[in-house]
C-alpha atoms as a PDB file:
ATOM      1  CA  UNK A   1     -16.623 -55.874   1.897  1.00  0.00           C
ATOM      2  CA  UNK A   2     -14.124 -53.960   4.119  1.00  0.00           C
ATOM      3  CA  UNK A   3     -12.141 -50.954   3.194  1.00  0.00           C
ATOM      4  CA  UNK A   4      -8.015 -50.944   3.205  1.00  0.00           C
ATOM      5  CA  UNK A   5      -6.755 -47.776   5.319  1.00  0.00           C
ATOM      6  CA  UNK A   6      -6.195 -45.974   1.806  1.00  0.00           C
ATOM      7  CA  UNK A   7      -9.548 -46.643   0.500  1.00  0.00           C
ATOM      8  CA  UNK A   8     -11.138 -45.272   3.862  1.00  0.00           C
ATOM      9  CA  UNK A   9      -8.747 -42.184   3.826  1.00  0.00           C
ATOM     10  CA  UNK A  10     -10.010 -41.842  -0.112  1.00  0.00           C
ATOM     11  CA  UNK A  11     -14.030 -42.088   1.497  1.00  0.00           C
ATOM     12  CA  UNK A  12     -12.652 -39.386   4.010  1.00  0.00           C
ATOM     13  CA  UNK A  13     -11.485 -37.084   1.293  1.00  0.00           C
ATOM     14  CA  UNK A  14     -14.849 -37.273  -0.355  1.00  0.00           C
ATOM     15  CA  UNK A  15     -16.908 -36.819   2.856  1.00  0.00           C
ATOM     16  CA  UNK A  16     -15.038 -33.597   3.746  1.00  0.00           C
ATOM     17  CA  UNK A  17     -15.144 -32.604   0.199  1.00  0.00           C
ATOM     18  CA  UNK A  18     -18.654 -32.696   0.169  1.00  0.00           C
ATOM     19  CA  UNK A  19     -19.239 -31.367   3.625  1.00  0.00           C
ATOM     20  CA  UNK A  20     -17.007 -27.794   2.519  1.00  0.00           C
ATOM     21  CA  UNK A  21     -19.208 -27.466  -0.655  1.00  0.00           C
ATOM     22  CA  UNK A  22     -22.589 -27.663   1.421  1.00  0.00           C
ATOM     23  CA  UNK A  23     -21.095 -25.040   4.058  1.00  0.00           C
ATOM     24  CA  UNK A  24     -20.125 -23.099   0.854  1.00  0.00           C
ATOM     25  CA  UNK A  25     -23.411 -22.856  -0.687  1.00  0.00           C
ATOM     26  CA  UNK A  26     -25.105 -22.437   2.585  1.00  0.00           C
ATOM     27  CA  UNK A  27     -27.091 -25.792   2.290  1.00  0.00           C
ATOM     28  CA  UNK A  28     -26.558 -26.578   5.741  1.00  0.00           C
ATOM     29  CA  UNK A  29     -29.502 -25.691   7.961  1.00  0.00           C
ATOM     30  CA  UNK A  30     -31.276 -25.849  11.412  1.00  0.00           C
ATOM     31  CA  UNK A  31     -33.784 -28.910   9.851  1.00  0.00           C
ATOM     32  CA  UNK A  32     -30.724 -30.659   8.693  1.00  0.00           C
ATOM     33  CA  UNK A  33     -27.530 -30.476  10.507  1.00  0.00           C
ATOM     34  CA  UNK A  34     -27.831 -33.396  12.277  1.00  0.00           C
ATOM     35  CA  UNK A  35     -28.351 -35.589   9.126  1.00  0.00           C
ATOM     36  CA  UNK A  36     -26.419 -34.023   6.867  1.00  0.00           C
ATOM     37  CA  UNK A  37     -23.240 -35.770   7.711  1.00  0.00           C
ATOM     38  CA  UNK A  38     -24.540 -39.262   8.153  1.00  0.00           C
ATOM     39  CA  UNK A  39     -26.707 -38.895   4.823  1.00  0.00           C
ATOM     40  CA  UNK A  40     -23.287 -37.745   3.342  1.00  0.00           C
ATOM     41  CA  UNK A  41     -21.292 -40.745   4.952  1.00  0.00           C
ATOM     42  CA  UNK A  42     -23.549 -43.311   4.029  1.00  0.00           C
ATOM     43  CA  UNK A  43     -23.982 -42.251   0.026  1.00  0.00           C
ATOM     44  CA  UNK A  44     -20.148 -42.212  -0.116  1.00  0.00           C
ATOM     45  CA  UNK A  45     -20.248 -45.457   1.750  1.00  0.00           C
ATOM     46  CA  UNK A  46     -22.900 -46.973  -0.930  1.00  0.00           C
ATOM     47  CA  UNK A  47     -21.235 -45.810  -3.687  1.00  0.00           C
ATOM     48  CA  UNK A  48     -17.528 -46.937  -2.577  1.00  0.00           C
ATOM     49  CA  UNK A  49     -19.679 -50.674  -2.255  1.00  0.00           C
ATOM     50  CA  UNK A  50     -20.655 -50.764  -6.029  1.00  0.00           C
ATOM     51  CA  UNK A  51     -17.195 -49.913  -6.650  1.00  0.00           C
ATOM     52  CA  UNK A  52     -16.413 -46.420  -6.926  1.00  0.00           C
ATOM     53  CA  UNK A  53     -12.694 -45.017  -6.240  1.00  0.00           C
ATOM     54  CA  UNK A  54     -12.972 -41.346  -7.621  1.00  0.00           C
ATOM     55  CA  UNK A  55     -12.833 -39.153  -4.976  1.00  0.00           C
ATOM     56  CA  UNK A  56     -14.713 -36.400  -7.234  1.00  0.00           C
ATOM     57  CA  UNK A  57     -17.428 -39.351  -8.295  1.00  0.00           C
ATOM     58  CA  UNK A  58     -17.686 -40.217  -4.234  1.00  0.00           C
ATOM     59  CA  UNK A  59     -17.943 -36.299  -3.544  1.00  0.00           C
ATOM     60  CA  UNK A  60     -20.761 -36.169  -6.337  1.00  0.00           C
ATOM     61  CA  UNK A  61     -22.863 -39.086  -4.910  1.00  0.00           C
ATOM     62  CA  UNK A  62     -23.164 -37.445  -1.708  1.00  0.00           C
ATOM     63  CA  UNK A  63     -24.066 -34.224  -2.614  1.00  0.00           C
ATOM     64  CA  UNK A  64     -26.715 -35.631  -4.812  1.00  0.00           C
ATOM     65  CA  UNK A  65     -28.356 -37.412  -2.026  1.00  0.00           C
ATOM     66  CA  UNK A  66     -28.513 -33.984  -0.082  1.00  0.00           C
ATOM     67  CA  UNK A  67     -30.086 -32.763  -2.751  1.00  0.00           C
ATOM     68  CA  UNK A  68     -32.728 -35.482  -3.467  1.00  0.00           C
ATOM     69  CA  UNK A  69     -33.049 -34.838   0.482  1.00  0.00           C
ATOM     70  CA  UNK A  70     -33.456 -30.992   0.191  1.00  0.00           C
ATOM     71  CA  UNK A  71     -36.443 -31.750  -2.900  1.00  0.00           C
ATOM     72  CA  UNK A  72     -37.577 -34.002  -0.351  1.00  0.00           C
ATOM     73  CA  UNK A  73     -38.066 -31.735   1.864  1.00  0.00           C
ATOM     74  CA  UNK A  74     -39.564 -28.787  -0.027  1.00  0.00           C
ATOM     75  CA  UNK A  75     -42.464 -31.162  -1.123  1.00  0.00           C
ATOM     76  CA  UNK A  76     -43.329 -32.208   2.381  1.00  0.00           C
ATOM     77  CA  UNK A  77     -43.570 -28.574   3.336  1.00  0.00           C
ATOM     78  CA  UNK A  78     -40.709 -28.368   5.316  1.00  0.00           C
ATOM     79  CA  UNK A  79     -38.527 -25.468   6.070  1.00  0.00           C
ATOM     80  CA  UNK A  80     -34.966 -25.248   5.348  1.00  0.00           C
ATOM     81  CA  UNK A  81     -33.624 -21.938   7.490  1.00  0.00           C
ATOM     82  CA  UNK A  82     -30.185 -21.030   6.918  1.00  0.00           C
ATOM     83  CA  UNK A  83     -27.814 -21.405  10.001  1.00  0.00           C
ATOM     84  CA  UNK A  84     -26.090 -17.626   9.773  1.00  0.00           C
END
């Protein structure tokens, strides 16, 4: 399945959607910057695949699998320092 050049401007919306919200509740962190946007990207990317066109629904997949992440890592004992 490929993406027309509005659909991949719509995933674009919802990546940098999701991206402002994590920087706004401070969920970005040392342990997880450099995942963070890939994870994002490729939830979008998996949800767009079943389907999905709502930029708010494509927003809401990816900050769900940062969160599943974030419980993730809290059981395994790891850290999640802030960045400020």
């Amino acid at each position: 399945m490929s993406f027309t050049a509005k659909e991949r401007l719509l995933l674009t919306r919802a990546f940098q959607a999701a991206w402002k919200a994590l920087l706004k509740d401070e969920r970005v962190t040392a342990q997880n910057i450099e995942r963070a946007p890939t994870m994002l990207m490729e939830a979008i990317v998996e949800a767009a695949h079943t389907g999905e066109r709502d930029e708010l629904n494509l927003t809401a997949a990816a900050i769900a699998r940062m969160t599943l992440y974030e419980h993730e890592a809290r059981a395994a004992g790891i850290a999640q320092d802030k960045l400020h």
